[in-house]
N, C-alpha and C. Protein backbone atom coordinates (compact mmCIF):
# COMPACT_ATOMS: atom_id res chain seq x y z
N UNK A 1 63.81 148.05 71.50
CA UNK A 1 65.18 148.27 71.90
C UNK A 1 65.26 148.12 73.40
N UNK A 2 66.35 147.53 73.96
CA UNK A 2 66.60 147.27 75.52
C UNK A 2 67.97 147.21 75.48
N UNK A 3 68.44 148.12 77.12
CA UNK A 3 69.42 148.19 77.51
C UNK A 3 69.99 146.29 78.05
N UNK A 4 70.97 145.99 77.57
CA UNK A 4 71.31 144.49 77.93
C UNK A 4 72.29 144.48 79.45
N UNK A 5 71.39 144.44 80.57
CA UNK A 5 72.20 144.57 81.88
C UNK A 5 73.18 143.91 82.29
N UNK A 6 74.52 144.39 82.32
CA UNK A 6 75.78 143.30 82.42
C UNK A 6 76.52 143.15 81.69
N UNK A 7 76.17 143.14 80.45
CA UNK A 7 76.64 142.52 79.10
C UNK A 7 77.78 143.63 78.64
N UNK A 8 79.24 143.03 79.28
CA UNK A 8 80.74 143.93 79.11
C UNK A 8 81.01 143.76 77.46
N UNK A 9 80.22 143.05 76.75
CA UNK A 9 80.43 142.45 75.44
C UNK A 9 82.30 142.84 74.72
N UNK A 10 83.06 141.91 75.06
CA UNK A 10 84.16 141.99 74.39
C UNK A 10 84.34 141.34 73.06
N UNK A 11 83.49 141.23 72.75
CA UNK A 11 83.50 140.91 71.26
C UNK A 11 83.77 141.79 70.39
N UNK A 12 84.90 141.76 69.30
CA UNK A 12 85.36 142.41 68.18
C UNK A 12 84.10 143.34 67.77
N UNK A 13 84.05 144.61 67.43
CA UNK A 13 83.17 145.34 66.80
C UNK A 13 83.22 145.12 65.62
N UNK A 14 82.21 145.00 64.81
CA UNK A 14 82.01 144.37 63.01
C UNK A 14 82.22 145.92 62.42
N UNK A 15 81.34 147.15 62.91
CA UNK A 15 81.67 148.54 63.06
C UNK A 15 82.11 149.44 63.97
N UNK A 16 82.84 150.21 63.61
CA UNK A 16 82.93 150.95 64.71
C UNK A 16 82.77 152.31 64.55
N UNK A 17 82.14 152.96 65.74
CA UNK A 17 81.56 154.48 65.28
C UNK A 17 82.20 155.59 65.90
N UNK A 18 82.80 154.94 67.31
CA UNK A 18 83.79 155.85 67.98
C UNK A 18 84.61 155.22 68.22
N UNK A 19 85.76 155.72 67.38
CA UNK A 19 86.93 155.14 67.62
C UNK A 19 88.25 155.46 68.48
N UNK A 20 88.04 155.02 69.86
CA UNK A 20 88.72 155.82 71.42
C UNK A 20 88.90 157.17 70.98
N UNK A 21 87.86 158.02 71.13
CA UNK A 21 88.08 159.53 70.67
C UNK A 21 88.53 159.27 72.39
N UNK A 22 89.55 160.93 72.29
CA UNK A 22 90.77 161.05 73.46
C UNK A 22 89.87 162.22 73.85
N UNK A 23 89.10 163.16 74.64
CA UNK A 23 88.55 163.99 74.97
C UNK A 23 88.93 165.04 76.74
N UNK A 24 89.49 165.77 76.37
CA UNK A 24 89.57 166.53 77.60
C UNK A 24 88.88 168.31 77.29
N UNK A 25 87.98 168.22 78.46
CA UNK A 25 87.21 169.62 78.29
C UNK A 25 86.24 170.02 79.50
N UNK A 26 86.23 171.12 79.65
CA UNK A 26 85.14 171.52 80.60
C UNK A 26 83.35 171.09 79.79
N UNK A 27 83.65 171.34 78.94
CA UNK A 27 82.44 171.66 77.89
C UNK A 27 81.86 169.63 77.86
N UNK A 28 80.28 169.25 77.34
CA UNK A 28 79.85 168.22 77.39
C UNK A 28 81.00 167.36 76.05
N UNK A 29 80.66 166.34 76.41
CA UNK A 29 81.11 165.33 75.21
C UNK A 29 79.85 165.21 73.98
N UNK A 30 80.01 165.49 73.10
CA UNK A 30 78.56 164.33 72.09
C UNK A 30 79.33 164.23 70.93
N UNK A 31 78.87 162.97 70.67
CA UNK A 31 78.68 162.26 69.26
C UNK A 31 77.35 161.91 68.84
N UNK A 32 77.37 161.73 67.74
CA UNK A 32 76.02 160.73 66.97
C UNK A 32 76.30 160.17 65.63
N UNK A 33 75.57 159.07 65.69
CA UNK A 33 76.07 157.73 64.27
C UNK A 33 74.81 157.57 64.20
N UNK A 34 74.77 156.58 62.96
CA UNK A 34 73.59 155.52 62.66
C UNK A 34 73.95 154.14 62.43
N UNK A 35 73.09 153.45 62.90
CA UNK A 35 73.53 151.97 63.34
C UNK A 35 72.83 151.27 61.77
N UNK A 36 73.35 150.04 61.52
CA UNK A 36 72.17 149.34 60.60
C UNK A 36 72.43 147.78 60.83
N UNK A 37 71.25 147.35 60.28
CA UNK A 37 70.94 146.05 61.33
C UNK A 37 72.03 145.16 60.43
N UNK A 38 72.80 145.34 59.09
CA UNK A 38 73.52 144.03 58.64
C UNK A 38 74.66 144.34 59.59
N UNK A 39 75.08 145.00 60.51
CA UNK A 39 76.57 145.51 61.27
C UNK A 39 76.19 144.36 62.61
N UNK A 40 75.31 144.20 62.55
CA UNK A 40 75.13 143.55 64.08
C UNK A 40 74.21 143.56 65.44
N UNK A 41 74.16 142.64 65.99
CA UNK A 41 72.72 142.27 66.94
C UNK A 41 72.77 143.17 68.12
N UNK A 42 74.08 143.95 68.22
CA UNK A 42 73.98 144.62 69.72
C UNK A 42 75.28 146.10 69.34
N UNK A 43 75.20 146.86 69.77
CA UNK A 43 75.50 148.18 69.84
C UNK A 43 76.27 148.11 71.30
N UNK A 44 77.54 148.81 71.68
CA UNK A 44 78.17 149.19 72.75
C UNK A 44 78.78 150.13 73.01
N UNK A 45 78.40 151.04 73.96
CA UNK A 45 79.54 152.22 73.86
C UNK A 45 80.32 152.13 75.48
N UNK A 46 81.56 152.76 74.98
CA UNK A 46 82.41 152.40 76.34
C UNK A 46 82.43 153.63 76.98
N UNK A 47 82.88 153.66 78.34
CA UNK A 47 83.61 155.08 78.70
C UNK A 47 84.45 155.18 79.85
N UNK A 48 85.70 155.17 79.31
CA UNK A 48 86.42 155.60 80.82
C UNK A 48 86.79 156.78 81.21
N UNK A 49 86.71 157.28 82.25
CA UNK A 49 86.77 158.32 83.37
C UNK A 49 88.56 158.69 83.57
N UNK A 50 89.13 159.05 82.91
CA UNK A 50 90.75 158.95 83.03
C UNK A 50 91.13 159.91 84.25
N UNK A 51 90.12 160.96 84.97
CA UNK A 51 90.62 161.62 86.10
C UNK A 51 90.42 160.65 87.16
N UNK A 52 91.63 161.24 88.42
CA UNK A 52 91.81 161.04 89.74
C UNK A 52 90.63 161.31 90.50
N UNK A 53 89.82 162.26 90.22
CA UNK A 53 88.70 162.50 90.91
C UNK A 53 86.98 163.11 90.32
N UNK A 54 86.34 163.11 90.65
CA UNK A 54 85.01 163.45 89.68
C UNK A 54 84.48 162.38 89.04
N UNK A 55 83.50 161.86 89.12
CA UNK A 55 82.23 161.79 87.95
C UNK A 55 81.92 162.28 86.77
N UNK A 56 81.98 161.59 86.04
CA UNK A 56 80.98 162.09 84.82
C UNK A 56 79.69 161.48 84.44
N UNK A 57 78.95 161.71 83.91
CA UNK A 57 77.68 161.45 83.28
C UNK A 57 77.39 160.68 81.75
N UNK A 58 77.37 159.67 81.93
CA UNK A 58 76.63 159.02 80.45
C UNK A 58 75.60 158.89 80.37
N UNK A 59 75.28 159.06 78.80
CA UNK A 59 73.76 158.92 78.82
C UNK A 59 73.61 158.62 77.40
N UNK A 60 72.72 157.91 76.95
CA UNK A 60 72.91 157.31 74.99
C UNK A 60 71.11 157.50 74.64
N UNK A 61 70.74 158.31 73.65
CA UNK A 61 69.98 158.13 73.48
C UNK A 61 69.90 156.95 72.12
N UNK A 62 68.46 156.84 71.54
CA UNK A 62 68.52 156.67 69.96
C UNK A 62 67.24 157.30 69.28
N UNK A 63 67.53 158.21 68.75
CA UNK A 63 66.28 158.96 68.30
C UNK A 63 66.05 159.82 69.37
N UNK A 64 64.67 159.95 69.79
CA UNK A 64 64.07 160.39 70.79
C UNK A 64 63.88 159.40 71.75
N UNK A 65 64.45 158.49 71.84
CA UNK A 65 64.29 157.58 73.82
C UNK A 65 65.86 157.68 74.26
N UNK A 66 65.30 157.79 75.38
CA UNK A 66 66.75 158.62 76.59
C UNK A 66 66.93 157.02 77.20
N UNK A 67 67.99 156.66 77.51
CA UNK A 67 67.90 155.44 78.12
C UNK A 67 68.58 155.72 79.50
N UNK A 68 68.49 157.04 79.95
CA UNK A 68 68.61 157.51 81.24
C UNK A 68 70.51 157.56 81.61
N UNK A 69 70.86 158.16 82.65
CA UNK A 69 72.53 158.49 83.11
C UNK A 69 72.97 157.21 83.36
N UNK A 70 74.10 157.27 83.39
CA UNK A 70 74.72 156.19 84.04
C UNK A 70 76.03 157.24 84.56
N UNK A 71 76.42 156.81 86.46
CA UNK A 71 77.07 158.11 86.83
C UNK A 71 78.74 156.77 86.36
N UNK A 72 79.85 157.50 85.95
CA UNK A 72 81.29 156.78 85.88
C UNK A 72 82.03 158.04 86.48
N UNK A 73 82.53 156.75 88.09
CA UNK A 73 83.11 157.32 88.68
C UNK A 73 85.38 157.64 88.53
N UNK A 74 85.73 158.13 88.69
CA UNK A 74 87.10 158.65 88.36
C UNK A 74 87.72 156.93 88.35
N UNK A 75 88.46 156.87 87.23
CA UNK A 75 89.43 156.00 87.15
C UNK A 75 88.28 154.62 86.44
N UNK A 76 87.45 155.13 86.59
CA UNK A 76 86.27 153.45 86.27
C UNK A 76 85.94 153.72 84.78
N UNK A 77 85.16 152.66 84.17
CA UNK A 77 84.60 152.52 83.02
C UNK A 77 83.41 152.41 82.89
N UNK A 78 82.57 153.08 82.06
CA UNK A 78 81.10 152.82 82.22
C UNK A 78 80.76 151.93 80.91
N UNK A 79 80.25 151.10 80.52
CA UNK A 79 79.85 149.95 79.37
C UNK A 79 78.53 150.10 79.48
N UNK A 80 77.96 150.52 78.35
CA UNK A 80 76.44 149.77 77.91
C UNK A 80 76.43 149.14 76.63
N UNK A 81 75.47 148.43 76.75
CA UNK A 81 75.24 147.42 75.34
C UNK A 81 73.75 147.66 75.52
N UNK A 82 73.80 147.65 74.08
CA UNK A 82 71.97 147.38 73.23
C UNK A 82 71.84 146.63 72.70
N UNK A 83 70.38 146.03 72.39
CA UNK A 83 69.75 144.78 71.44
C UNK A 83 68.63 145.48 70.98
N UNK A 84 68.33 144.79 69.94
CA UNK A 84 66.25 144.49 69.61
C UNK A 84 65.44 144.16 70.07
N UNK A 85 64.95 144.26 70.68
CA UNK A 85 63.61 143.20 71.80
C UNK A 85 63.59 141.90 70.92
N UNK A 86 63.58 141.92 69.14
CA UNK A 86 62.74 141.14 68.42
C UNK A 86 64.54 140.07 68.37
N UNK A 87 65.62 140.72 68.51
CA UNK A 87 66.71 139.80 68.20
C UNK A 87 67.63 139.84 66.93
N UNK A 88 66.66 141.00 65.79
CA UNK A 88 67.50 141.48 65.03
C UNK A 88 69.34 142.48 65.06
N UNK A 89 69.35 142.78 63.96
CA UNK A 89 70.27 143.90 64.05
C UNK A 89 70.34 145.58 64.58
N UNK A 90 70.53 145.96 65.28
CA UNK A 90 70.17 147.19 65.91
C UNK A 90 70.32 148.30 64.65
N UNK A 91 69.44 149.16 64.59
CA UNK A 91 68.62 149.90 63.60
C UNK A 91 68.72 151.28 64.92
N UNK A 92 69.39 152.40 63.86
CA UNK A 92 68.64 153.74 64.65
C UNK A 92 69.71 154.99 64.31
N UNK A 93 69.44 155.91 65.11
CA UNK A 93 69.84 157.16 65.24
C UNK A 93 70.69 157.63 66.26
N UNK A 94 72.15 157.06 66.39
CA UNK A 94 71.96 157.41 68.66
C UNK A 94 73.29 158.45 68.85
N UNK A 95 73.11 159.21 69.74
CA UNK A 95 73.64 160.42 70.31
C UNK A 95 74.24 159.55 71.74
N UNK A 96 75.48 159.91 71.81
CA UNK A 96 76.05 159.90 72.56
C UNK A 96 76.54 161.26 73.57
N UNK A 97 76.26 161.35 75.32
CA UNK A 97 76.19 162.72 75.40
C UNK A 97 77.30 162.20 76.62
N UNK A 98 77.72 163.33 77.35
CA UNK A 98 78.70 162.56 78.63
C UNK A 98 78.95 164.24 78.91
N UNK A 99 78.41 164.20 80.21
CA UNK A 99 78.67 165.82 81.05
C UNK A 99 79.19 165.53 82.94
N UNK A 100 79.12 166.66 83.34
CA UNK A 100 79.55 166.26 84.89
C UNK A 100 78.47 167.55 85.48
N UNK A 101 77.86 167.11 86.70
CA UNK A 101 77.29 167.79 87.62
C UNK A 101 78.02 168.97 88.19
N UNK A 102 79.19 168.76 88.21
CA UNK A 102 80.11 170.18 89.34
C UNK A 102 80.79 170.96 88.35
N UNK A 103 80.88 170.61 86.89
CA UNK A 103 81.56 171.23 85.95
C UNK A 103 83.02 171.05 85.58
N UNK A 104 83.78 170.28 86.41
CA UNK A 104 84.85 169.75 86.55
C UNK A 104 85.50 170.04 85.34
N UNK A 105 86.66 169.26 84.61
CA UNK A 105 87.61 168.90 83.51
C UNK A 105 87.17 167.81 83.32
N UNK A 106 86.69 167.15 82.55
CA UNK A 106 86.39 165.63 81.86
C UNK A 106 87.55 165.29 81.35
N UNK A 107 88.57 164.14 81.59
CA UNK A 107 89.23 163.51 80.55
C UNK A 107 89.03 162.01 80.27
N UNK A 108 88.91 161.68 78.79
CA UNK A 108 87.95 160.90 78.46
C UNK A 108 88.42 159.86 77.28
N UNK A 109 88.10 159.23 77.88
CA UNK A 109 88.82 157.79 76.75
C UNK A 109 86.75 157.45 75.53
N UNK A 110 86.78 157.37 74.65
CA UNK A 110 84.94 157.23 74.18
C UNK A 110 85.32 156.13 73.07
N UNK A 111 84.56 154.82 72.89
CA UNK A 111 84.26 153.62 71.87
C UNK A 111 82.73 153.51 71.65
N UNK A 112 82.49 153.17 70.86
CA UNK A 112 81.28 152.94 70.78
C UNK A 112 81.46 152.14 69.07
N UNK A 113 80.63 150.74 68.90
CA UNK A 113 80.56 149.90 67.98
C UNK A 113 79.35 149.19 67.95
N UNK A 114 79.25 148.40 66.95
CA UNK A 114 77.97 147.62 66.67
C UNK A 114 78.53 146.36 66.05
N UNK A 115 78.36 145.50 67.30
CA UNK A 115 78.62 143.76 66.92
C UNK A 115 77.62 142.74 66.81
């Protein structure tokens, strides 16, 4: 499994696992799905930051591998996409987590699909 650097992938989701959940809270964000490889070669989850000010924190695991934060700053979007190393269909377990360092109000736009 590898994070695909860049890759905004606007391509139609074949599944979709979060469907723009609307989220406002002091408290963390999580979800978790399971992916399977006939849905598609790459996995994406979105996230926009809908406050004026603050950071939040993304972070996606699958299973047990952390694929580390990604900081999304106020008003921005954070995008990751996944693949297979081998080129198949993405296969797994993944948790979606999204918190803030200062404790702020999160308000939160969340997608996440497998194309």
């Amino acid at each position: 499994m590898e994070e695909v650097e860049g890759d905004t992938s606007n391509t139609p989701y074949k599944v979709q696992f979060i469907d723009l959940d609307k989220y406002q809270s002091i408290g963390a964000y999580e979800n978790t799905f399971t992916s399977a490889p006939d849905n598609g070669k790459k996995l994406t989850v979105k996230v926009r930051n809908m406050n004026s000010s603050g950071t939040v924190i993304l972070n996606v695991y699958r299973g047990t591998e952390d694929f580390g934060y990604m900081d999304v700053k106020a008003g921005r979007e954070g995008i990751r996409t996944f693949a297979m190393n081998d080129g198949s269909g993405v296969t797994g377990d993944w948790k979606v987590y999204i918190t803030t360092r200062d404790g702020h109000v999160m308000n939160l736009q969340v997608q996440a699909g497998q194309h």
